[in-house]
Protein backbone atom coordinates (compact mmCIF):
# COMPACT_ATOMS: atom_id res chain seq x y z
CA UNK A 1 0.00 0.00 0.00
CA UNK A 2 1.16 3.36 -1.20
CA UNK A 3 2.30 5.75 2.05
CA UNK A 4 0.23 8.23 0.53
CA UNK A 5 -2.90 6.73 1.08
CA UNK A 6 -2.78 5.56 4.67
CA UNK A 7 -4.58 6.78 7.65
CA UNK A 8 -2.25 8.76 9.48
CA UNK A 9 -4.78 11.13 11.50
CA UNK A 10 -6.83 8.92 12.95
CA UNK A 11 -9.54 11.88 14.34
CA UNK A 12 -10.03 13.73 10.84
CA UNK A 13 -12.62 13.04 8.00
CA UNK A 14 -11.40 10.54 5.06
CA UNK A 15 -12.68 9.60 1.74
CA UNK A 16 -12.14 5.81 1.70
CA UNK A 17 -12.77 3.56 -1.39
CA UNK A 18 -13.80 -0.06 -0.66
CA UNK A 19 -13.39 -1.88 -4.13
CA UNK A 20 -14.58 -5.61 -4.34
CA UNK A 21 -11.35 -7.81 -5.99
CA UNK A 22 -11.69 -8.40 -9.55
CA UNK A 23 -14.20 -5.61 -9.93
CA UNK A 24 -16.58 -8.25 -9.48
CA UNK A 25 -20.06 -6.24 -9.65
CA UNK A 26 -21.38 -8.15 -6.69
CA UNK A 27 -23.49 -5.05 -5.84
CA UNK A 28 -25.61 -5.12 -8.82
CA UNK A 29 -27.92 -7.24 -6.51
CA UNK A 30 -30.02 -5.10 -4.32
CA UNK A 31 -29.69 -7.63 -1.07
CA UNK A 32 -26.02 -7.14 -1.31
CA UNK A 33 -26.64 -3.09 -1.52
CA UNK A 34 -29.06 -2.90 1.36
CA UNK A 35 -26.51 -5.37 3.35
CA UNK A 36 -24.11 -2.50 3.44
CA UNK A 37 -26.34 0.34 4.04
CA UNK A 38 -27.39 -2.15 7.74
CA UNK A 39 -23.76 -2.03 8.19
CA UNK A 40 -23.26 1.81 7.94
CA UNK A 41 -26.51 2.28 10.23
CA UNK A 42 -25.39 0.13 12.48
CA UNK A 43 -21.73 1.38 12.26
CA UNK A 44 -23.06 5.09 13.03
CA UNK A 45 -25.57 4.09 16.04
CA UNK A 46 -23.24 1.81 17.83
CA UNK A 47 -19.89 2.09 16.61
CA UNK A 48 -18.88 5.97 16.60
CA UNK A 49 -18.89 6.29 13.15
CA UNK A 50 -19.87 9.82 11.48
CA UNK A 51 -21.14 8.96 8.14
CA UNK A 52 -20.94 12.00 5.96
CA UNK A 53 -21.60 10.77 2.57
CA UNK A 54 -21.47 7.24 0.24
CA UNK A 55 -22.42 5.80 -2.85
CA UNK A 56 -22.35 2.19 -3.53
CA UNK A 57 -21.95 1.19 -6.88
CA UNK A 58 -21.53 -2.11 -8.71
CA UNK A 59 -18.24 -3.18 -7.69
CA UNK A 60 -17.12 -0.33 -5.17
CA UNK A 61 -18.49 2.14 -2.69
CA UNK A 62 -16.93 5.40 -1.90
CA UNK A 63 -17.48 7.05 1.51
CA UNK A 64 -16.23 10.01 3.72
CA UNK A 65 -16.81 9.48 7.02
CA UNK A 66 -14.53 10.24 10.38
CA UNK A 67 -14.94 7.96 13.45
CA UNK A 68 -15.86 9.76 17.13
CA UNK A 69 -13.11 7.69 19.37
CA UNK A 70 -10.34 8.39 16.81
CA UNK A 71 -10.22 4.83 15.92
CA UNK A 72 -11.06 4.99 12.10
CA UNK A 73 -8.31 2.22 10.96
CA UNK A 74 -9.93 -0.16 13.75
CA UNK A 75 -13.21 0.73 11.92
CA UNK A 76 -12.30 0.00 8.65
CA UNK A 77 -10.52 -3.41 9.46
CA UNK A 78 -13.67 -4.76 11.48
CA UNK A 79 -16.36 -3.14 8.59
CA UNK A 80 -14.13 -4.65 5.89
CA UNK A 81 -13.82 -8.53 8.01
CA UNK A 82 -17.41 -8.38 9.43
CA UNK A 83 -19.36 -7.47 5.25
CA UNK A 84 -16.44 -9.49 3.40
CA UNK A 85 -17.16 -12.39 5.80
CA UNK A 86 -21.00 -12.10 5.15
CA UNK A 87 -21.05 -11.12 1.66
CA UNK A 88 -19.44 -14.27 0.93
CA UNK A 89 -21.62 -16.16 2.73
CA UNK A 90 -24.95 -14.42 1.45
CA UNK A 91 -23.47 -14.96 -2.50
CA UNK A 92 -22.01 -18.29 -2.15
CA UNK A 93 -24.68 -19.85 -0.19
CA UNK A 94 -27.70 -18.92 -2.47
CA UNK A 95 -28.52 -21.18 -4.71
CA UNK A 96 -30.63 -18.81 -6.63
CA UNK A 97 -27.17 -16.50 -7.44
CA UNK A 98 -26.90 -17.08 -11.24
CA UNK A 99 -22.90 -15.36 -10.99
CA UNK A 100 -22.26 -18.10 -7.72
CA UNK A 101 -19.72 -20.35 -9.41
CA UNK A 102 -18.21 -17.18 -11.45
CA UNK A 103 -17.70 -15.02 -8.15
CA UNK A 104 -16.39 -18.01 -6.02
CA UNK A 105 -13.69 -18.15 -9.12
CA UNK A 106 -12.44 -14.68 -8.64
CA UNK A 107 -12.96 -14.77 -4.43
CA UNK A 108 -10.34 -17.29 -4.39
CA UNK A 109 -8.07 -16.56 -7.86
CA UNK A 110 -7.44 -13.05 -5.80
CA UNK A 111 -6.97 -14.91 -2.08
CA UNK A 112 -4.80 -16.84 -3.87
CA UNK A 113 -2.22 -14.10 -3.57
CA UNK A 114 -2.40 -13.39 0.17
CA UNK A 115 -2.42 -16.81 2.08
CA UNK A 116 -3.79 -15.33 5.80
CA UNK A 117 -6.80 -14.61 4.29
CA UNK A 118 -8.36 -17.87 3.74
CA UNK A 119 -9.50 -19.24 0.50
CA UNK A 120 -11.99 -16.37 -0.46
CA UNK A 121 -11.52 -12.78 -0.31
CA UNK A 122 -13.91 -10.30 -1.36
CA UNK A 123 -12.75 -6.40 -0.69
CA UNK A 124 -9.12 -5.40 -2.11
CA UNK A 125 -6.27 -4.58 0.65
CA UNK A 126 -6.16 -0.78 -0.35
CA UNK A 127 -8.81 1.63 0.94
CA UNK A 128 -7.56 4.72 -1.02
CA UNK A 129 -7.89 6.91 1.88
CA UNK A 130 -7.22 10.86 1.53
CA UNK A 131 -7.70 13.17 4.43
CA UNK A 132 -9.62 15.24 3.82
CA UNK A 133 -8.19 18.01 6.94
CA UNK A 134 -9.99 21.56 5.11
CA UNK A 135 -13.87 21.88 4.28
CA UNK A 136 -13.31 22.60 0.86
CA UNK A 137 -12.09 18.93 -0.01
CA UNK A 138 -14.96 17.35 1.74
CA UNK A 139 -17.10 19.32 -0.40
CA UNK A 140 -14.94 18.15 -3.38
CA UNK A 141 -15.13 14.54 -2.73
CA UNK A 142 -18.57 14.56 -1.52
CA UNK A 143 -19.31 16.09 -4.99
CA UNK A 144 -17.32 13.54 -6.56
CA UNK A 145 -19.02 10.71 -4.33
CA UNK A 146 -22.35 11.94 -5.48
CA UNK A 147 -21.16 12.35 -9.49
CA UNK A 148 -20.47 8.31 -9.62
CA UNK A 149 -23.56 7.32 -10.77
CA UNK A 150 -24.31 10.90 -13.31
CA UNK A 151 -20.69 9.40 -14.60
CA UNK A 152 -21.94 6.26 -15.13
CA UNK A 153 -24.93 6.64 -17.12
CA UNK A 154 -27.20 5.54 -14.33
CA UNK A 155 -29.27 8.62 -13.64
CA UNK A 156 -29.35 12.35 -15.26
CA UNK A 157 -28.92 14.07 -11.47
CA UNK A 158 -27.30 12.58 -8.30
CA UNK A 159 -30.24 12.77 -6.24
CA UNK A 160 -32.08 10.45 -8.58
CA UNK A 161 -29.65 7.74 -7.51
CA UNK A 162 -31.01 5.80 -4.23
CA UNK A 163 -27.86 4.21 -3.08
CA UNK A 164 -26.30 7.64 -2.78
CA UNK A 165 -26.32 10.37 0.06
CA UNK A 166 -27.04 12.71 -2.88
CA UNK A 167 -30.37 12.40 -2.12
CA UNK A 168 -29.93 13.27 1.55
CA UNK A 169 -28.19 16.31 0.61
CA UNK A 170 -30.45 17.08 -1.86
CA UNK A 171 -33.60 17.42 1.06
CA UNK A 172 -35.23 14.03 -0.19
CA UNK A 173 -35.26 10.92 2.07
CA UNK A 174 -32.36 8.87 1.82
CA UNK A 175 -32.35 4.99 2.25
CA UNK A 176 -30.34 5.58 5.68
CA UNK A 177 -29.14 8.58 7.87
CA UNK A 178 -26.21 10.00 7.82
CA UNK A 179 -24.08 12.83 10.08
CA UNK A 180 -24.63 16.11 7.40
CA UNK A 181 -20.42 18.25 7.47
């Protein structure tokens, strides 16, 4: 992992990047989607976690968030162990998942590489995380957050998209809450 995308400050707002390996698009499935957005809740009501803005796309979610006891690293281990572990066992226990034998394929091609993880993995090692220490670049990568899906072709304005925090921002009701900068 590059040094210029670690956690260093461990009390300031990031923007964090949680890509699944092999840009499987795992969350093209809406009971994967809503899976994370019970994690988030329950990450903000119980585990300190100020939840600025996300968007989950198909294969990746992008968030900015900042965690109350200074513990963001210890955050993003346990929210990375505690879906990965789950999301695994959600996709490759479903019979009724067309893409089962194709995403059990790339799980373990990619755990291949890193032998204390198991046989499976599902989220990449890097989180891309950028402090974000001034007001102006939370405002730039919650802008960004909330471009995604425009960028993608999936909707004409952000707060269209329902897996966003666009739509929070934008005074509509969002899917969850989250902790407005």
């Amino acid at each position: 992992m590059g040094e210029a995308y670690q956690i260093r400050d461990q009390e300031l707002p990031y923007f964090l990047t949680f890509q699944v390996v092999g840009w499987a698009d795992v969350f093209t499935r809406k009971v994967y989607r809503d899976f994370i957005l019970e994690n988030l809740t329950y990450s903000r009501k119980e585990k300190g976690l100020y939840l600025y803005g996300y968007v989950i796309m198909s294969n990746h979610l992008h968030l900015v968030v900042q965690q109350k006891d200074g513990k963001l690293s210890d955050w993003v281990r346990d929210f990375k162990k505690f879906t990965s572990k789950n999301l695994l066992k959600m996709i490759l226990d479903n019979p009724q998942e067309s893409r089962r034998e194709w995403m059990k394929m790339i799980f373990e091609y990619h755990a291949s590489f890193n032998k204390r993880l198991g046989n499976l993995q599902f989220w990449t090692h890097d989180n891309h995380a950028i402090e974000l220490h001034r007001p102006d670049m939370i405002e730039s990568r919650m802008k960004y957050i909330h471009q995604n899906p425009v960028r993608a072709g999936w909707v004409e304005n952000p707060e269209e998209y329902l897996y966003s925090s666009a739509r929070n921002y934008a005074g509509l009701n969002g899917l969850i809450e989250v902790d407005y900068w």
